[in-house]
Protein backbone atom coordinates (compact mmCIF):
# COMPACT_ATOMS: atom_id res chain seq x y z
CA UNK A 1 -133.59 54.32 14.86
CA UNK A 2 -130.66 56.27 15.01
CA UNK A 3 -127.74 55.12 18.05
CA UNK A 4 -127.85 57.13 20.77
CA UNK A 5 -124.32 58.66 21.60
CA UNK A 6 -122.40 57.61 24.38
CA UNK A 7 -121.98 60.95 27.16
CA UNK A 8 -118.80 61.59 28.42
CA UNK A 9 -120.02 60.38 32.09
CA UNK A 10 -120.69 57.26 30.48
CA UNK A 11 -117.63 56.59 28.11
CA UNK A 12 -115.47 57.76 31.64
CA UNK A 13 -116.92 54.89 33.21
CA UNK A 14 -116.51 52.31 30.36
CA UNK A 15 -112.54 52.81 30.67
CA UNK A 16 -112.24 53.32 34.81
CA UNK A 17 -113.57 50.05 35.72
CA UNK A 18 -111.50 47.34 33.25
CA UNK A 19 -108.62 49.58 34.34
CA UNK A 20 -110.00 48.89 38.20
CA UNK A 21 -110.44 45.12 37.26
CA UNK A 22 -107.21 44.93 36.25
CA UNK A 23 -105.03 47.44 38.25
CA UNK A 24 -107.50 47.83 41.25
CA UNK A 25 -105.15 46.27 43.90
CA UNK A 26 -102.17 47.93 42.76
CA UNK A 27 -104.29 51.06 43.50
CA UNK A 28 -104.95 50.43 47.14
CA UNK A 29 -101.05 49.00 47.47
CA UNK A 30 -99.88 52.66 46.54
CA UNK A 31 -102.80 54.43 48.94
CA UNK A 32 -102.14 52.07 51.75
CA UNK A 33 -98.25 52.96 51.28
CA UNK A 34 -99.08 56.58 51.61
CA UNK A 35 -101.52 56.26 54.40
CA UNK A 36 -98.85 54.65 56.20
CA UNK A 37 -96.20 57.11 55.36
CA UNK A 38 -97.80 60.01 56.68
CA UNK A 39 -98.75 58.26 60.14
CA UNK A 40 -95.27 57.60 60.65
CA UNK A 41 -93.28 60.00 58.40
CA UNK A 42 -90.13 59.25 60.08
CA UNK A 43 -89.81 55.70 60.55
CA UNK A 44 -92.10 53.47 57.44
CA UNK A 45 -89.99 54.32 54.40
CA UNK A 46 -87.11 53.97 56.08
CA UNK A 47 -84.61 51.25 54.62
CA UNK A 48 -84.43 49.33 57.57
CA UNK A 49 -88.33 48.96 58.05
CA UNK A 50 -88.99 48.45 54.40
CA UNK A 51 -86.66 45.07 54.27
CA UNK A 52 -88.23 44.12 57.40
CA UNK A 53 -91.20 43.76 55.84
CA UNK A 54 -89.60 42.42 52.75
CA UNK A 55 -88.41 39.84 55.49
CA UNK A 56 -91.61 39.41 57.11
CA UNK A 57 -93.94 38.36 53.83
CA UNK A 58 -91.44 35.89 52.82
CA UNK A 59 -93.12 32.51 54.12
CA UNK A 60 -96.44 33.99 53.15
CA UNK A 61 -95.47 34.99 49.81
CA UNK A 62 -94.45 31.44 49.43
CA UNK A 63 -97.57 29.48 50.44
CA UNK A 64 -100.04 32.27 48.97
CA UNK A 65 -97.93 31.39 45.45
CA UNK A 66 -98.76 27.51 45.90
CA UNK A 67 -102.13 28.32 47.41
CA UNK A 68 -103.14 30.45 44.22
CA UNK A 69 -102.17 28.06 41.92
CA UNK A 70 -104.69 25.50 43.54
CA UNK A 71 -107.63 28.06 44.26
CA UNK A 72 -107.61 28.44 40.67
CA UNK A 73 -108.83 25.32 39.89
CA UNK A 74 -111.52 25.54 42.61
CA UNK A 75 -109.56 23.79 45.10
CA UNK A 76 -108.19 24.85 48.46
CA UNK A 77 -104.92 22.99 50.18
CA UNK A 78 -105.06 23.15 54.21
CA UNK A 79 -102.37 21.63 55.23
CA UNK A 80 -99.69 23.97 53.59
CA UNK A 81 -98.64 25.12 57.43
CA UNK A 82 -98.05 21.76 58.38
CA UNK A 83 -96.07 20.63 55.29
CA UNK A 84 -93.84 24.03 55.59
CA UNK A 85 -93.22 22.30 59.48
CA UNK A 86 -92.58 19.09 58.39
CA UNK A 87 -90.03 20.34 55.41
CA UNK A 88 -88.20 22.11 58.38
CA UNK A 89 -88.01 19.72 60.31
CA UNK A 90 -86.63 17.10 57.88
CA UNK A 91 -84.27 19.45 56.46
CA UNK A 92 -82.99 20.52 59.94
CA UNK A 93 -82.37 17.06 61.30
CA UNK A 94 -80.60 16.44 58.07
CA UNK A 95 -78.50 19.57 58.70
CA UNK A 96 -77.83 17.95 62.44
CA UNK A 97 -76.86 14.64 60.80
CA UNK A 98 -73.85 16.24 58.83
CA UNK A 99 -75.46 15.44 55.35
CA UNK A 100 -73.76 18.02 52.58
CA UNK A 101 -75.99 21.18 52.49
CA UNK A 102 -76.94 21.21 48.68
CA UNK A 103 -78.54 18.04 49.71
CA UNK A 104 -80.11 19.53 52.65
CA UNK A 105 -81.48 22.74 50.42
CA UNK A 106 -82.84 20.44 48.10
CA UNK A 107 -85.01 18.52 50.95
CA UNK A 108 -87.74 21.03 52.15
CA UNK A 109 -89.17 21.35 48.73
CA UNK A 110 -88.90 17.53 47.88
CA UNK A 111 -90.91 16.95 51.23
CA UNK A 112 -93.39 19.27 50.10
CA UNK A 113 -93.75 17.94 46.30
CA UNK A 114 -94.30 14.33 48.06
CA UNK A 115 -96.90 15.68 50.14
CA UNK A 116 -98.58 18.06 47.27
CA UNK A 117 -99.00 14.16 45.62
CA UNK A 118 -100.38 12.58 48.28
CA UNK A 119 -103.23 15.63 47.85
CA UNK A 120 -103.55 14.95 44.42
CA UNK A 121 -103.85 11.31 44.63
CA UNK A 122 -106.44 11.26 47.46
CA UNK A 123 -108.61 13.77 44.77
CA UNK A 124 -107.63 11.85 41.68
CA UNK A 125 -107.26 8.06 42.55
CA UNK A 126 -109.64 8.11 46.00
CA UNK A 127 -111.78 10.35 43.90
CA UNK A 128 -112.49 12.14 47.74
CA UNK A 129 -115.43 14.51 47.17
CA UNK A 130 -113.33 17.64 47.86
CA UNK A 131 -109.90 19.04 48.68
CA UNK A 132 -111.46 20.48 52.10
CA UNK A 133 -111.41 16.64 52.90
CA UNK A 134 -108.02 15.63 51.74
CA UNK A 135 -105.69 18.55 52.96
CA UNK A 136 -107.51 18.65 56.30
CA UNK A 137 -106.48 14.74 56.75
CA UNK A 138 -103.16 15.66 55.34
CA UNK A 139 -102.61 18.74 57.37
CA UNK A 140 -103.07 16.26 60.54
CA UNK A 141 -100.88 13.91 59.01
CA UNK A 142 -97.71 16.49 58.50
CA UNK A 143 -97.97 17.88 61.65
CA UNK A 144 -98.37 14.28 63.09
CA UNK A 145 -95.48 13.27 61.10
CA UNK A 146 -93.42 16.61 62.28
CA UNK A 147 -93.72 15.98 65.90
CA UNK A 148 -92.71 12.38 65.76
CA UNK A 149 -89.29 13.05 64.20
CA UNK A 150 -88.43 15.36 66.21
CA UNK A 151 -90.08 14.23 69.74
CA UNK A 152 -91.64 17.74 69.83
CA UNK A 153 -88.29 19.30 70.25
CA UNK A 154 -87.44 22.38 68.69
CA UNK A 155 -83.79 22.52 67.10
CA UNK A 156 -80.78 25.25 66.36
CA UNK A 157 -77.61 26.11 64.70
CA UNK A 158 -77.79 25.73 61.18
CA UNK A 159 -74.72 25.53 58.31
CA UNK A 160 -73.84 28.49 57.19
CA UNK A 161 -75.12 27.73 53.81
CA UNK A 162 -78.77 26.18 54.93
CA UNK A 163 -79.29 29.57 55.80
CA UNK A 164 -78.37 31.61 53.01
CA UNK A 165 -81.30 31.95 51.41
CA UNK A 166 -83.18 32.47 54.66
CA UNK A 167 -80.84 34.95 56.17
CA UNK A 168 -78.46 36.97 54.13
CA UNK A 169 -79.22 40.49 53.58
CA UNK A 170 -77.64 42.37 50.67
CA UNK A 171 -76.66 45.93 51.76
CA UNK A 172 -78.49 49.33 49.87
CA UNK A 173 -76.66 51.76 51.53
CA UNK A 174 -77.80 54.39 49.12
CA UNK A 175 -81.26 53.83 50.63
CA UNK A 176 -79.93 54.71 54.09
CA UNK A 177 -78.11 53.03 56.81
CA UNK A 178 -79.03 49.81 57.40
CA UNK A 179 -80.98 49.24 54.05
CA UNK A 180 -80.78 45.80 53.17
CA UNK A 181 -82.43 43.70 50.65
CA UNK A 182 -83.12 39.81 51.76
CA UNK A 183 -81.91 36.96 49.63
CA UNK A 184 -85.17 35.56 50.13
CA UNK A 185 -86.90 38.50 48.09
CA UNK A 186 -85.05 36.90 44.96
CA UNK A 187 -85.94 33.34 45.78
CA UNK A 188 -89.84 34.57 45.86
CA UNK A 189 -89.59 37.21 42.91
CA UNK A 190 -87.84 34.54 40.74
CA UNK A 191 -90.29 32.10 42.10
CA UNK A 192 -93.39 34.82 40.93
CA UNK A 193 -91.78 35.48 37.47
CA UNK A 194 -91.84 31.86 36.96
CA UNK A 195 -95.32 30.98 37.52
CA UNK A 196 -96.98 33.69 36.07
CA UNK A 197 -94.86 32.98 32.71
CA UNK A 198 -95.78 29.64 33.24
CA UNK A 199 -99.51 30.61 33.27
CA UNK A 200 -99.36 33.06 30.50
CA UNK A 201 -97.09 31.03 27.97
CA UNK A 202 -97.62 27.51 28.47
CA UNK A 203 -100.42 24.93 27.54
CA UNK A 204 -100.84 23.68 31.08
CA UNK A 205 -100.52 27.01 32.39
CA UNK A 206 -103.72 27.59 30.48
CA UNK A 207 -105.48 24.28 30.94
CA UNK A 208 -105.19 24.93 34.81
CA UNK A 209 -107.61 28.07 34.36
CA UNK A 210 -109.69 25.79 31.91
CA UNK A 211 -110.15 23.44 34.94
CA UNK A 212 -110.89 25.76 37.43
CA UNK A 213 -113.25 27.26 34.62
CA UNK A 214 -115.11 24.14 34.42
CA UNK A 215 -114.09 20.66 34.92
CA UNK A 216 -116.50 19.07 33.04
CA UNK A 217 -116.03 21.58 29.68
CA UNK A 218 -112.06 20.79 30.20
CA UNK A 219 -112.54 16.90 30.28
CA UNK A 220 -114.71 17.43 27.18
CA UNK A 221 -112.44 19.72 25.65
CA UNK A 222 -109.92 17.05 25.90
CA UNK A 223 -107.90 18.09 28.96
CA UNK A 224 -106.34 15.90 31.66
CA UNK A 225 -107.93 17.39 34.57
CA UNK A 226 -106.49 14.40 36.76
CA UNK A 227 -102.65 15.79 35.49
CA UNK A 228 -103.78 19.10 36.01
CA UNK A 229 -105.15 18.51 39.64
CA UNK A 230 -101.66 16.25 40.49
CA UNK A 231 -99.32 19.09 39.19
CA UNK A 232 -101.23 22.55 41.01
CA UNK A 233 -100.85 20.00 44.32
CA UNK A 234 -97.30 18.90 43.76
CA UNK A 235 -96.34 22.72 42.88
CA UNK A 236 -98.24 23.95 46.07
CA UNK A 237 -96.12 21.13 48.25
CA UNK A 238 -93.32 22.36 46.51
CA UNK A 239 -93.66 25.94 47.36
CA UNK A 240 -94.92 25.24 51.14
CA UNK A 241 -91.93 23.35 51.40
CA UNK A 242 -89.49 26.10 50.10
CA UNK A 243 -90.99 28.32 52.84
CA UNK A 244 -90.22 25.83 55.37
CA UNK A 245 -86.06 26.26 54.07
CA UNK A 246 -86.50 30.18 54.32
CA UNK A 247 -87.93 29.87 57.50
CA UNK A 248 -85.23 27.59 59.00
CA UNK A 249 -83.18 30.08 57.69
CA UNK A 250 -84.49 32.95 58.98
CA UNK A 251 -84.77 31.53 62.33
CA UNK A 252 -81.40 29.41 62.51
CA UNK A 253 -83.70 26.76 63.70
CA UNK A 254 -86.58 24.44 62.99
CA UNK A 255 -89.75 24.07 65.76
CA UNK A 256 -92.51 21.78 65.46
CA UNK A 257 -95.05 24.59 65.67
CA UNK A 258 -93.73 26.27 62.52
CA UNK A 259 -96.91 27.33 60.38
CA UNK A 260 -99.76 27.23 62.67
CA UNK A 261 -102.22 28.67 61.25
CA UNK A 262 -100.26 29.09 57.96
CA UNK A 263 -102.63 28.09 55.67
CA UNK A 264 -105.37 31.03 56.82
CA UNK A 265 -102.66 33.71 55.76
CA UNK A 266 -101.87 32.52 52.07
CA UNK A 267 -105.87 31.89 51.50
CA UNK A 268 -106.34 35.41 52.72
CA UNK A 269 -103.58 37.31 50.59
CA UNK A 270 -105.02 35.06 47.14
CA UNK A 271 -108.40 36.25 48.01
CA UNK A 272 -107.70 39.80 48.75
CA UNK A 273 -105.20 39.56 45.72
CA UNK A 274 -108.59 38.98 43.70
CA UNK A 275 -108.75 35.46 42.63
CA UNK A 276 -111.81 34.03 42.96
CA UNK A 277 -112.79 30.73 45.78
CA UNK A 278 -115.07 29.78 42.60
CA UNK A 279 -111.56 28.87 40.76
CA UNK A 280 -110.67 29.99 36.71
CA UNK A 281 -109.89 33.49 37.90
CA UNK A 282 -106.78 35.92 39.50
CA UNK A 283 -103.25 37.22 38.56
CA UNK A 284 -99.67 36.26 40.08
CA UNK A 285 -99.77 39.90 40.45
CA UNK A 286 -102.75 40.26 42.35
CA UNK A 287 -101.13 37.62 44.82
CA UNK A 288 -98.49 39.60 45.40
CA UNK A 289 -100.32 42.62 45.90
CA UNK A 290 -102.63 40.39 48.53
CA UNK A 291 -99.79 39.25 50.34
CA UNK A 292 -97.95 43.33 50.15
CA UNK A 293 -101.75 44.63 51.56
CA UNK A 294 -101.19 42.22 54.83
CA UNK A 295 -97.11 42.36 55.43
CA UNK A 296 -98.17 46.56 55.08
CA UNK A 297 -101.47 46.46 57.28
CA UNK A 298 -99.51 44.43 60.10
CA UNK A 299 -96.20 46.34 59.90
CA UNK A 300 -98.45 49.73 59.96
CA UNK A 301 -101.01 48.65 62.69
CA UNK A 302 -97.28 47.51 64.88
CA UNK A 303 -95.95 50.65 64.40
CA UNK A 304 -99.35 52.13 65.54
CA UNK A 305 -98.71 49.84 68.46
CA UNK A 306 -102.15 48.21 68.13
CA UNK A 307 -103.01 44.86 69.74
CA UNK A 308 -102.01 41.89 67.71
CA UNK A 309 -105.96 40.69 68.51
CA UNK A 310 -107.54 43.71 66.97
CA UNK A 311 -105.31 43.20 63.64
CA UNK A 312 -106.73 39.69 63.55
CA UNK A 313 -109.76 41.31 63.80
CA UNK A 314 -109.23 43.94 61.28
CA UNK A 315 -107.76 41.20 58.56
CA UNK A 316 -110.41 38.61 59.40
CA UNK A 317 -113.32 41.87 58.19
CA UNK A 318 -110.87 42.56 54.94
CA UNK A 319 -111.12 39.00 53.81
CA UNK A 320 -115.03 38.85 54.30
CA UNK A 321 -114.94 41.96 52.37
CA UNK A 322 -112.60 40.51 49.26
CA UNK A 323 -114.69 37.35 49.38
CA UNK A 324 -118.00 39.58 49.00
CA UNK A 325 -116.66 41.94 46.32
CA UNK A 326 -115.71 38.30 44.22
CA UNK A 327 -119.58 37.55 44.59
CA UNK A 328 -120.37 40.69 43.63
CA UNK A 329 -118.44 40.43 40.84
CA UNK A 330 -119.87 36.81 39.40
CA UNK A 331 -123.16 37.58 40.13
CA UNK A 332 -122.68 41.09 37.55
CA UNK A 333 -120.77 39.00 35.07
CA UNK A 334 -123.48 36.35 35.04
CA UNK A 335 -126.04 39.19 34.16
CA UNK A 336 -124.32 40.59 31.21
């Protein structure tokens, strides 16, 4: 029997959605940036408000990079807020203390590695049945930990070179006065660039995706999956921890209460970024474009001057909405 030849209707279809798969978020990035724009013409590209929201998804950006790197291996980490309060705190009190400030840089992300372990080794050594378990005990434990050294009291007045990274703004002037560009927009894009070369070029990069693929096909297949689950742990610490210094530095100060509800945010932006809860799937890119789809919904729904309760509402329907479209999604490719 002859083959039947493909129609143009068809063939159109065949190329729109693998370039939707793979470009889809960038799309509604660029729509929700022109949505914005024309409700407030005269104020949302502006310099100033762009770095402010450069500014504004810089501790989210952070956690959402660690929190990524453990959803793709199935897993979820809960206690990033509290780790990102309890590397502030330690690096602050340090800063109080007069230790030298590389020292004191160099503390919020060693708190947070030593924490990301103490995840992993409750999964790989208590065998706990799931990370839901762990990081809930551990996000108790940080914030536990975070109110006892510092009595509950918030602190202030940091060294001048604690809170570089946090608080320096470069100037654009040829975007228009007041344009700046924040330091911390290097850390994270440096930070971005290095994971997702990390993912693409290196073994373990690639045996993290082969563990959130399947465990047991990855310990067959030769793989470490205990490593695996003690580094994606250790590098989420790490990066929850990092926020906590670019918050301290954004703030001049470190408060108990830092990262309350910390940990929702970063799930959220990974999910709508596209990764999938299910683990083996999602892009560094598509985090960022997660995380850039909730600093633009809450900087355009402020400007809008719209109740901060109704934009929990509105981001709480988006991620049920991400999480459904994944679904979707494994339930077609388990059909074909």
């Amino acid at each position: 029997m002859a083959d039947v030849e493909a129609s143009p209707t068809t063939a159109g279809t065949s190329r729109i959605v693998p370039f939707m798969e793979r470009y889809g978020i960038i799309v509604v990035v660029l729509l929700m940036v022109l949505v914005l724009w024309a409700l407030e013409p005269e104020f949302f590209l502006t310099g100033r408000n762009l770095s402010n929201i450069l500014k504004q998804i810089a501790e989210n950006a952070m956690l959402a990079l660690g929190m990524f790197l453990v959803i793709l291996t199935a897993g979820i980490d809960l206690s990033v807020g509290s780790v990102l309060a309890l590397a502030m705190m330690c690096l602050v009190l340090a800063d109080a203390a007069g230790w030298p400030w590389p020292i004191i840089i160099l503390i919020g992300p060693l708190v947070g590695i030593a924490m990301g372990l103490f995840n992993g080794f409750g999964l790989t050594i208590l065998r706990l049945p799931h990370p839901f378990i762990m990081t809930l005990g551990t996000l108790f434990i940080a914030r536990a930990l975070t109110n006892l050294i510092s009595g509950g009291v918030p602190y202030s007045g940091l060294a001048g070179p604690v809170r570089f990274l946090g608080s320096e703004q470069i100037p654009l002037s040829f975007l228009g006065k007041g344009a700046t560009l924040p330091v911390s927009t290097f850390v994270i894009s440096v930070s971005y660039i290095g994971v997702a070369l990390f993912l693409r070029k290196a073994a373990v990069g690639r045996h993290i995706y082969a563990v959130g693929g399947s465990p047991h096909a990855a310990r067959v297949s030769g793989i470490n999956v205990d490593r695996i689950l003690l580094l994606v742990y250790a590098m989420c610490g790490c990066f929850a921890g990092t926020a906590g210094l670019l918050t301290a530095g954004r703030t001049n100060s470190g408060f108990p209460n830092a990262g309350l509800g910390a940990e929702l945010d970063a799930i959220a932006a990974v999910i709508i970024g596209g990764a999938s809860f299910f683990g083996g799937r999602g892009t560094v890119l598509g985090v960022f474009a997660g995380v850039l789809i909730m600093g633009l919904l809450r900087n355009g729904l402020n400007l809008q001057n719209v109740s901060v309760f109704w934009q929990q509402l509105l981001i709480g329907f988006v991620i049920i909405l991400a999480v459904w479209v994944d679904v979707l999604r494994r339930r077609a490719a388990t059909r074909t």
